[in-house]
PDB file of N, CA and C in Angstrom:
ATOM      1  N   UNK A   1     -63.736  30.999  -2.545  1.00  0.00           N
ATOM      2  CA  UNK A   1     -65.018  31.563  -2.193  1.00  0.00           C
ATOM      3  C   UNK A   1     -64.763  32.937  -1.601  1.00  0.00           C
ATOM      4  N   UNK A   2     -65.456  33.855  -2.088  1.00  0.00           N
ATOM      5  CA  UNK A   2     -65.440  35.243  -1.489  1.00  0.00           C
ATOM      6  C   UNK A   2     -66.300  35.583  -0.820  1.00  0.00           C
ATOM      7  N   UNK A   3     -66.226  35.985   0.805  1.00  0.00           N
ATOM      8  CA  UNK A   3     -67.234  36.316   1.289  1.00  0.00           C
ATOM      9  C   UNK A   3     -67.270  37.805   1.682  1.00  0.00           C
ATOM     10  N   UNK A   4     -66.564  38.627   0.798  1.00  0.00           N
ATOM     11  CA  UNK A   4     -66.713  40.188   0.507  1.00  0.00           C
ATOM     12  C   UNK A   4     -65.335  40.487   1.081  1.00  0.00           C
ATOM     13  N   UNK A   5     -64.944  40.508   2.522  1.00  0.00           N
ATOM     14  CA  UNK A   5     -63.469  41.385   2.731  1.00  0.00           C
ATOM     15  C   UNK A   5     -62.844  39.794   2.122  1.00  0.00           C
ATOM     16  N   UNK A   6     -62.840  38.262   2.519  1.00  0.00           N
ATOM     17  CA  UNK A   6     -62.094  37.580   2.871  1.00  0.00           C
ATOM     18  C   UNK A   6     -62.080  36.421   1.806  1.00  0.00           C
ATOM     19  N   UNK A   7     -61.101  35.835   1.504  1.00  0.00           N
ATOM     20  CA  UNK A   7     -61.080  34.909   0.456  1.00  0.00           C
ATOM     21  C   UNK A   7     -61.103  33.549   1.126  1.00  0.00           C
ATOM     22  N   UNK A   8     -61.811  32.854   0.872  1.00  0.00           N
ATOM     23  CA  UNK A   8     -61.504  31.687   1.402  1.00  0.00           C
ATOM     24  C   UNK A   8     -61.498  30.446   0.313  1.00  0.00           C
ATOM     25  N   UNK A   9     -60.260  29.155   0.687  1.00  0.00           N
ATOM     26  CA  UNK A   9     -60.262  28.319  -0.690  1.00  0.00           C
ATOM     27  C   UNK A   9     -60.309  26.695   0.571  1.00  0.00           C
ATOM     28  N   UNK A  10     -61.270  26.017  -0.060  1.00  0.00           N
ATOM     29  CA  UNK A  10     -62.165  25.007   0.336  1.00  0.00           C
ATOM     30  C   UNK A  10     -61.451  23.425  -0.147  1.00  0.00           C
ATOM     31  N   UNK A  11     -60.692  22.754   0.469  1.00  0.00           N
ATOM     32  CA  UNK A  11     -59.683  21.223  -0.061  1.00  0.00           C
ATOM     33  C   UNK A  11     -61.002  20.472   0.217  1.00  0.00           C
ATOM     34  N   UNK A  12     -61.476  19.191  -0.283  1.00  0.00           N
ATOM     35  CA  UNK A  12     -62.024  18.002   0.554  1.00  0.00           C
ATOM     36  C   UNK A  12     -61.259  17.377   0.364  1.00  0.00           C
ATOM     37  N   UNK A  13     -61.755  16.282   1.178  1.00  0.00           N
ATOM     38  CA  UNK A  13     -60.183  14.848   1.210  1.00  0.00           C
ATOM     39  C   UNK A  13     -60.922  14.172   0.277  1.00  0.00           C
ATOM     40  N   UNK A  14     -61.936  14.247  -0.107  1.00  0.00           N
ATOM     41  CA  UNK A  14     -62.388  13.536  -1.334  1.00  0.00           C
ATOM     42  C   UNK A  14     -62.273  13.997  -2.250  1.00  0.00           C
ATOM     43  N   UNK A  15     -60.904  14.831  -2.925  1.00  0.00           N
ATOM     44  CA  UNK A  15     -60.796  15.268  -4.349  1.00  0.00           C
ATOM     45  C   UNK A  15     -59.926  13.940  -5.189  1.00  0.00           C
ATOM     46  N   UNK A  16     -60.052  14.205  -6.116  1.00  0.00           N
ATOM     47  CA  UNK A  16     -58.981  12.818  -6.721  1.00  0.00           C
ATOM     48  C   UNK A  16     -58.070  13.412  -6.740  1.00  0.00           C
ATOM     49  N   UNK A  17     -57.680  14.619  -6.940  1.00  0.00           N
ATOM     50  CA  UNK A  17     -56.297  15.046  -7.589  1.00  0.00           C
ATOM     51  C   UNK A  17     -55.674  15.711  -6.047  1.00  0.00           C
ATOM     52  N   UNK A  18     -55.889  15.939  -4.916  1.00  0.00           N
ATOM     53  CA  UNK A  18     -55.665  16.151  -3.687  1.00  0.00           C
ATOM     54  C   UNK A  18     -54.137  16.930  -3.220  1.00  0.00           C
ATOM     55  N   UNK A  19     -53.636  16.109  -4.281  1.00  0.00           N
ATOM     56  CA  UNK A  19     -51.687  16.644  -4.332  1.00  0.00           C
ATOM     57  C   UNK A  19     -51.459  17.579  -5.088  1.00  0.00           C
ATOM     58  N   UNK A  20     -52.376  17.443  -6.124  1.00  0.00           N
ATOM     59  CA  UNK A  20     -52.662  18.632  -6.974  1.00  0.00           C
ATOM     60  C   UNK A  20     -53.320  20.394  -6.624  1.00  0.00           C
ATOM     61  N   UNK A  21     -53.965  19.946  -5.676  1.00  0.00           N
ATOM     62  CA  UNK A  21     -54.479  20.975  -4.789  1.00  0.00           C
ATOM     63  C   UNK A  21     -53.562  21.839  -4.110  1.00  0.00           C
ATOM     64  N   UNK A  22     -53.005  20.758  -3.555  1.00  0.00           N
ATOM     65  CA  UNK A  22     -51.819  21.313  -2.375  1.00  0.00           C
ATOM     66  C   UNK A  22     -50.826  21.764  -3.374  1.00  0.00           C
ATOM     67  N   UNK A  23     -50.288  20.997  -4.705  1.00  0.00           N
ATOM     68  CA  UNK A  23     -48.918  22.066  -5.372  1.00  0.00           C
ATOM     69  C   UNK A  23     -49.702  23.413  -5.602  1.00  0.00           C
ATOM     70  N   UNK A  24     -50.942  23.300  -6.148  1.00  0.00           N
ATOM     71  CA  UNK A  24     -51.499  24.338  -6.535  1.00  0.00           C
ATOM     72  C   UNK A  24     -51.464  25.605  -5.483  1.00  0.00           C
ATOM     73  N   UNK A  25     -51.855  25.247  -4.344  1.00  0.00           N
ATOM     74  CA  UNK A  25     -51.763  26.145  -3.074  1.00  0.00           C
ATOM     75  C   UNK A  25     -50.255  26.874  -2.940  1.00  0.00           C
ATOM     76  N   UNK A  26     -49.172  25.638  -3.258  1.00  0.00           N
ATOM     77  CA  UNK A  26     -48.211  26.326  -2.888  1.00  0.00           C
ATOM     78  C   UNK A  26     -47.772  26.932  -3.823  1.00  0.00           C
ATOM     79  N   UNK A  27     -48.537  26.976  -5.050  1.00  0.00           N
ATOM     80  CA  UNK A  27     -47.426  27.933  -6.003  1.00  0.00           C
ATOM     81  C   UNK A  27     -48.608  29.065  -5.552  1.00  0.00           C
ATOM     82  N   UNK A  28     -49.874  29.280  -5.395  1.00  0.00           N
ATOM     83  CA  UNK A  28     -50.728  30.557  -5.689  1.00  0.00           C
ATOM     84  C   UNK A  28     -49.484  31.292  -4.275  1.00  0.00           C
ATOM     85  N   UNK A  29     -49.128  31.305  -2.969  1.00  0.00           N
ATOM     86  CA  UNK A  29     -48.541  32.201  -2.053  1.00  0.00           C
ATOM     87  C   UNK A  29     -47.051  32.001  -2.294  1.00  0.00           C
ATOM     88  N   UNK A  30     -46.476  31.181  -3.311  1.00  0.00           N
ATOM     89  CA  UNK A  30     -45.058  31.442  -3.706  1.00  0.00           C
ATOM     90  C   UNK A  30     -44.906  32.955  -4.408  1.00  0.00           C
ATOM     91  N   UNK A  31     -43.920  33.813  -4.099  1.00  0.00           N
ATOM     92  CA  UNK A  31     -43.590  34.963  -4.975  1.00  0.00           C
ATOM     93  C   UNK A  31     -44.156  34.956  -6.942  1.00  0.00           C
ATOM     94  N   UNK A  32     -44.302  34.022  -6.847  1.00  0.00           N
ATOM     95  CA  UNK A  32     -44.679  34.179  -8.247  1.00  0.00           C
ATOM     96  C   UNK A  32     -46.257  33.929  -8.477  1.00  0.00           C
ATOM     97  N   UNK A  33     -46.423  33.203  -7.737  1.00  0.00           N
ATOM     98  CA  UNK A  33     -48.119  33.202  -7.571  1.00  0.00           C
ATOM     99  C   UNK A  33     -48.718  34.595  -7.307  1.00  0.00           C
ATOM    100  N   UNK A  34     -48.581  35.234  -5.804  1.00  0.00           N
ATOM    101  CA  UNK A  34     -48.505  36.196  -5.438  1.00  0.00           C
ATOM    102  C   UNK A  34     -48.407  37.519  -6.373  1.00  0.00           C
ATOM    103  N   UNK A  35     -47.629  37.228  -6.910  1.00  0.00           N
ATOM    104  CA  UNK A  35     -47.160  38.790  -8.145  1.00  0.00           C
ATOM    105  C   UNK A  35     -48.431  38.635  -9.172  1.00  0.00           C
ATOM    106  N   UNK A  36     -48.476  36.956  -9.837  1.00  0.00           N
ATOM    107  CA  UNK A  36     -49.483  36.958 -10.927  1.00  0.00           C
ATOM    108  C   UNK A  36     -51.352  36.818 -10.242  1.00  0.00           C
ATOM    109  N   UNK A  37     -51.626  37.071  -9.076  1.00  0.00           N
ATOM    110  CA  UNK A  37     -52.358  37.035  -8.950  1.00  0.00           C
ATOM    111  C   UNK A  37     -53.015  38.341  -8.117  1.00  0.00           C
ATOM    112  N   UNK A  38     -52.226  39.014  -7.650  1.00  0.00           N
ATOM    113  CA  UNK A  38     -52.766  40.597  -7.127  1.00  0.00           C
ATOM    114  C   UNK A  38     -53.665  41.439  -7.613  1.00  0.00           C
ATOM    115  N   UNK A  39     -54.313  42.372  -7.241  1.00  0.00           N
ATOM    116  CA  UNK A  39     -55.432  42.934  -7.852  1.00  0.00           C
ATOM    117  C   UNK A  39     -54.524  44.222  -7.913  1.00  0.00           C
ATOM    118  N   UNK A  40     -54.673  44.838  -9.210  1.00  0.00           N
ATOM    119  CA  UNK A  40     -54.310  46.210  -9.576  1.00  0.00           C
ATOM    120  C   UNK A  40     -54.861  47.236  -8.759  1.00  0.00           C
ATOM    121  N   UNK A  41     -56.092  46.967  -7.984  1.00  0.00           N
ATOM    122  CA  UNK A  41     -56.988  47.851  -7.453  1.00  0.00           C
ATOM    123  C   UNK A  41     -55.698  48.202  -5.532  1.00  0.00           C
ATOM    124  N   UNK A  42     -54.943  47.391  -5.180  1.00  0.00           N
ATOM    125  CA  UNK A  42     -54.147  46.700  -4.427  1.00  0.00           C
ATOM    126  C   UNK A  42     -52.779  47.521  -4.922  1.00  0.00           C
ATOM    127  N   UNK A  43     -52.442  48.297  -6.091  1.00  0.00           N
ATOM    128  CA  UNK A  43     -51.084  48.277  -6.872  1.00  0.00           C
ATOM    129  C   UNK A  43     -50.409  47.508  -6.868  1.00  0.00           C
ATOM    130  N   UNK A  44     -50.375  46.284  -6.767  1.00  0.00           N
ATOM    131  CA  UNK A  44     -49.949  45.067  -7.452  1.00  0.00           C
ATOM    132  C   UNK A  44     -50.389  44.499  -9.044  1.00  0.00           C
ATOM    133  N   UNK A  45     -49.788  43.810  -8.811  1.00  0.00           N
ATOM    134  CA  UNK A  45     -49.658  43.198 -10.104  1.00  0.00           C
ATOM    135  C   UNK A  45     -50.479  42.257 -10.407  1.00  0.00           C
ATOM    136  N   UNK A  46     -51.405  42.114 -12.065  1.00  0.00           N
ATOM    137  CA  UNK A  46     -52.182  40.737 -12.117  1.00  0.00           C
ATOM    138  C   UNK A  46     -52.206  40.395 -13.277  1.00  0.00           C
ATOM    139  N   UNK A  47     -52.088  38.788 -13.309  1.00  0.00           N
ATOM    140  CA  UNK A  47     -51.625  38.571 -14.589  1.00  0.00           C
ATOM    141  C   UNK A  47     -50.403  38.060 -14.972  1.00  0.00           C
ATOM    142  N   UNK A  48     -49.851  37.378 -15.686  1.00  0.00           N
ATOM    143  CA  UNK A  48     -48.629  36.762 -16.100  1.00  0.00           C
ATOM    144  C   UNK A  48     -47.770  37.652 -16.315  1.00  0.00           C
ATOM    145  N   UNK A  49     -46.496  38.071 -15.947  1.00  0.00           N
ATOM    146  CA  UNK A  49     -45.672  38.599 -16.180  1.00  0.00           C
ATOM    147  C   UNK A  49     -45.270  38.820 -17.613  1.00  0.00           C
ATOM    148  N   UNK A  50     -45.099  39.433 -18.035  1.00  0.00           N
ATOM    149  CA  UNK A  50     -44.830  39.369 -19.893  1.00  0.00           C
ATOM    150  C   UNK A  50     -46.104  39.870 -20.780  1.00  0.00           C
ATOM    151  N   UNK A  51     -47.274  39.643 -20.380  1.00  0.00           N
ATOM    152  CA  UNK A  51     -48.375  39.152 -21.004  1.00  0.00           C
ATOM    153  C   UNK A  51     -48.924  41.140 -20.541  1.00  0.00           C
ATOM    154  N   UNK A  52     -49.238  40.753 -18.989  1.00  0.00           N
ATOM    155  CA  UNK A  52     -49.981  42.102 -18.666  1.00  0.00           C
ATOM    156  C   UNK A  52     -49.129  43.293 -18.332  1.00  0.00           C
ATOM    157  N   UNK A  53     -48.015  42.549 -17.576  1.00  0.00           N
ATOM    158  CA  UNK A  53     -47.057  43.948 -16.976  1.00  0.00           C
ATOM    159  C   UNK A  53     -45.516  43.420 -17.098  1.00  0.00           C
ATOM    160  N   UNK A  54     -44.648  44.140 -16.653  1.00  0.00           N
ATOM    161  CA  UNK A  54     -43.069  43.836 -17.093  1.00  0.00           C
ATOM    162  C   UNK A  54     -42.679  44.628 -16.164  1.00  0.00           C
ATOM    163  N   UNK A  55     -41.340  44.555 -15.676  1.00  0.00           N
ATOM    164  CA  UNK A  55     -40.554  45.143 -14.459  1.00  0.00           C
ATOM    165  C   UNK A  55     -40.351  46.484 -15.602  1.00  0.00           C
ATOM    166  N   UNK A  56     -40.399  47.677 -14.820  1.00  0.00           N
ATOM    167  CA  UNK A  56     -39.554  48.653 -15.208  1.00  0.00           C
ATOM    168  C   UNK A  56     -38.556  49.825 -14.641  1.00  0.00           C
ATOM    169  N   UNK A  57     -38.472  50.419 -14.723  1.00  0.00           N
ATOM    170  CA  UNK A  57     -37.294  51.143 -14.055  1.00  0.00           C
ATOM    171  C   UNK A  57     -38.034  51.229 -12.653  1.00  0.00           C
ATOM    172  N   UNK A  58     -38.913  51.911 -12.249  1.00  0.00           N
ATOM    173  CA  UNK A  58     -39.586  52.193 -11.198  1.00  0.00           C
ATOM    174  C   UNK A  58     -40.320  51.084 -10.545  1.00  0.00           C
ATOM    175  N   UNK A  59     -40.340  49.815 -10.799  1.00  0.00           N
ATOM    176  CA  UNK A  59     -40.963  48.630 -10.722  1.00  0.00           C
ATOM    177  C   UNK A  59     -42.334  48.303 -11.572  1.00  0.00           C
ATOM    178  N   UNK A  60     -43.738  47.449 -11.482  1.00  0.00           N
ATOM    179  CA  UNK A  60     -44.198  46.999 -12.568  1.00  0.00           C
ATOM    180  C   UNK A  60     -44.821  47.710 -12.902  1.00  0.00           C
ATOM    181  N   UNK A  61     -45.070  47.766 -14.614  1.00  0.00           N
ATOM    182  CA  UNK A  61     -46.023  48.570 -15.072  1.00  0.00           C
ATOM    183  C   UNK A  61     -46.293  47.413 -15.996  1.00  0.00           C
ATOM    184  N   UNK A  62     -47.934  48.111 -16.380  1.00  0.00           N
ATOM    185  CA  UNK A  62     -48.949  47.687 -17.268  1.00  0.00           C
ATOM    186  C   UNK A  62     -48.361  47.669 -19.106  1.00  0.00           C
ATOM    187  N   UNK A  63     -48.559  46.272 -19.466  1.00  0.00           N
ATOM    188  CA  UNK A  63     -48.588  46.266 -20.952  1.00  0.00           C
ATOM    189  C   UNK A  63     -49.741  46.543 -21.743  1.00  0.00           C
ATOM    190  N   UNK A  64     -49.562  47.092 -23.097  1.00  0.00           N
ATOM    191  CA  UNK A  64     -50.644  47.161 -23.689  1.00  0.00           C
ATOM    192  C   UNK A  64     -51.789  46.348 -23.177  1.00  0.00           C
ATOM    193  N   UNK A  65     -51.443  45.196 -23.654  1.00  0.00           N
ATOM    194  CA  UNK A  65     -52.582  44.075 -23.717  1.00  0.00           C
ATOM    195  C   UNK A  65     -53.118  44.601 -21.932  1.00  0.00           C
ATOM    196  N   UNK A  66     -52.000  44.417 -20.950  1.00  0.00           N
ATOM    197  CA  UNK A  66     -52.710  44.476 -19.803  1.00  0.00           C
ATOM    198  C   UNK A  66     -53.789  46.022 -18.922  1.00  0.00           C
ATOM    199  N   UNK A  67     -53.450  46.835 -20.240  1.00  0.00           N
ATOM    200  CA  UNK A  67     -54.211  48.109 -19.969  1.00  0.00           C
ATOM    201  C   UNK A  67     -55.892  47.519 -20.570  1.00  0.00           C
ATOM    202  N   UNK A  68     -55.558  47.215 -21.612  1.00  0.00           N
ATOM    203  CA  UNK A  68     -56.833  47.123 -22.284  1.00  0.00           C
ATOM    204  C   UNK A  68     -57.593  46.160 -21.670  1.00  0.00           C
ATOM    205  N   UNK A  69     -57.008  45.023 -20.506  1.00  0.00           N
ATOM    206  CA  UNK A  69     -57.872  43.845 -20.093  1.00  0.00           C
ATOM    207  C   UNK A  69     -58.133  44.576 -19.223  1.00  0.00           C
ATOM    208  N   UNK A  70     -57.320  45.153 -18.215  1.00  0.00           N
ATOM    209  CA  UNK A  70     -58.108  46.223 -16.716  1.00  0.00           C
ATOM    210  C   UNK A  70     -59.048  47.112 -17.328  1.00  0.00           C
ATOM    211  N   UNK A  71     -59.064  47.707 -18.507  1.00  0.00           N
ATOM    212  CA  UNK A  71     -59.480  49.069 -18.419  1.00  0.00           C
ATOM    213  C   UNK A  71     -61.269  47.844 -19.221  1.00  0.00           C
ATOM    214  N   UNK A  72     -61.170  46.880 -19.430  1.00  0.00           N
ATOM    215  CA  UNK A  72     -62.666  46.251 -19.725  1.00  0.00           C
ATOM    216  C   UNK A  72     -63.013  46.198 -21.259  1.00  0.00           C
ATOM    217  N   UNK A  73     -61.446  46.404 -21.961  1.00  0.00           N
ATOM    218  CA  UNK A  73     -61.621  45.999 -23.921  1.00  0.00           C
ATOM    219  C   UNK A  73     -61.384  45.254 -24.124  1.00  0.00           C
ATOM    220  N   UNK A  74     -61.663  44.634 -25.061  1.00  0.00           N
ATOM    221  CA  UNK A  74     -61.252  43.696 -26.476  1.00  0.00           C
ATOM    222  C   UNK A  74     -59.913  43.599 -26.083  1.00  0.00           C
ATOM    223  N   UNK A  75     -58.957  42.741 -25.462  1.00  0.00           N
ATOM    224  CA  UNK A  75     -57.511  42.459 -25.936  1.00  0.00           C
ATOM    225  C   UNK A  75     -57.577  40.847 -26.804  1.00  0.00           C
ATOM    226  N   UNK A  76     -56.902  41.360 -27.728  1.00  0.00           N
ATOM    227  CA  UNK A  76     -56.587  39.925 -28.263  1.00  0.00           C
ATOM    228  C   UNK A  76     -55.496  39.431 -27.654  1.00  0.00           C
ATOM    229  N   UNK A  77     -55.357  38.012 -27.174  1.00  0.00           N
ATOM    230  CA  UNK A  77     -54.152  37.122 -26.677  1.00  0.00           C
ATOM    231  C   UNK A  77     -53.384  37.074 -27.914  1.00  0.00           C
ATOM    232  N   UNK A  78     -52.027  37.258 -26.904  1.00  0.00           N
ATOM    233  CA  UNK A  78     -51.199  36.602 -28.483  1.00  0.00           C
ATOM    234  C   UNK A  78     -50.826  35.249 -28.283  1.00  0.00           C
ATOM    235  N   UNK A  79     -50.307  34.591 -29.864  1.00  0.00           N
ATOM    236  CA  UNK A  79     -50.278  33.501 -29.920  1.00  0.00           C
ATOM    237  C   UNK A  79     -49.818  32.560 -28.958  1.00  0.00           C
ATOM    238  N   UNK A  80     -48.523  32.994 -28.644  1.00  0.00           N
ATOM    239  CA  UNK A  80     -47.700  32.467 -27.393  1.00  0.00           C
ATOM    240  C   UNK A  80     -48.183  32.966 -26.197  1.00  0.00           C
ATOM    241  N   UNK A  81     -49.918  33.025 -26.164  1.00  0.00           N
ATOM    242  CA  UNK A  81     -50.380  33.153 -24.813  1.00  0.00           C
ATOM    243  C   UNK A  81     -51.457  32.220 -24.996  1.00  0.00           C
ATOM    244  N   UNK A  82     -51.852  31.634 -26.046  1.00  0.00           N
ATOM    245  CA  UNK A  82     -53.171  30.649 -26.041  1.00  0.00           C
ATOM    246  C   UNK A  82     -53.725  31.233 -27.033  1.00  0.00           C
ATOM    247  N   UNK A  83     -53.985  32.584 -27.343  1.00  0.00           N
ATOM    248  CA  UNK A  83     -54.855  33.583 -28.439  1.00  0.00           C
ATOM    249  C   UNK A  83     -56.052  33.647 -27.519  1.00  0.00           C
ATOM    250  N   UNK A  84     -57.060  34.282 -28.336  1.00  0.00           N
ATOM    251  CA  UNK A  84     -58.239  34.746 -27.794  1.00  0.00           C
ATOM    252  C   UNK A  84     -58.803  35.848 -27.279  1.00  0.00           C
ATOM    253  N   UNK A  85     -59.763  36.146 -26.864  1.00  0.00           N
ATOM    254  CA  UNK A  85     -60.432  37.301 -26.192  1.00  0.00           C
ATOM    255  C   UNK A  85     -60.898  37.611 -24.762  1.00  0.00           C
TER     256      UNK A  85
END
C-alpha cells in the first residue's frame, strides 16, 4: 500500500499461504530483491537483471527492452521471459 512518501506491506494471520508471505518478504529486502525492485527514478535498478539492465563497466545500465519499458513503449518479452507486452 502506498501512502505517497511511504510503502507499506500488510501480513494477516489469516492468509493460507502465511510462510509464503514471509519467504516472499525476505527475498523482496535480500540484495537481489532490492536490485530487481528499485525505481530508476532512485538510479537504481528495476526489473530482472538480464531482461531490463546488466552490470557494466561503470555499474547498471538499461537494456533495450528495459529502455523501451521505462521510457512507456511497446516492448515485446522475449521468450525466455514469458513473451508478451
Amino acid at each position: 500500500m502506498n501512502s505517497g512518501k511511504y510503502w507499506r506491506i500488510i501480513l494477516q494471520n489469516a492468509a493460507k499461504s502465511l510462510s509464503y508471505n514471509f519467504l516472499f518478504l525476505r527475498w523482496l529486502y535480500s540484495p537481489e530483491g532490492i536490485r530487481s525492485n528499485r525505481a530508476q527514478t532512485s538510479g537504481g535498478m528495476a526489473g530482472p537483471e538480464g531482461l531490463c539492465w546488466e552490470y557494466g563497466e561503470d555499474g547498471p545500465v538499461l537494456t533495450d527492452f528495459g529502455k523501451k519499458a521505462l521510457m512507456g513503449e511497446d516492448a515485446e518479452v522475449p521468450g525466455e521471459w514469458g513473451s508478451g507486452t
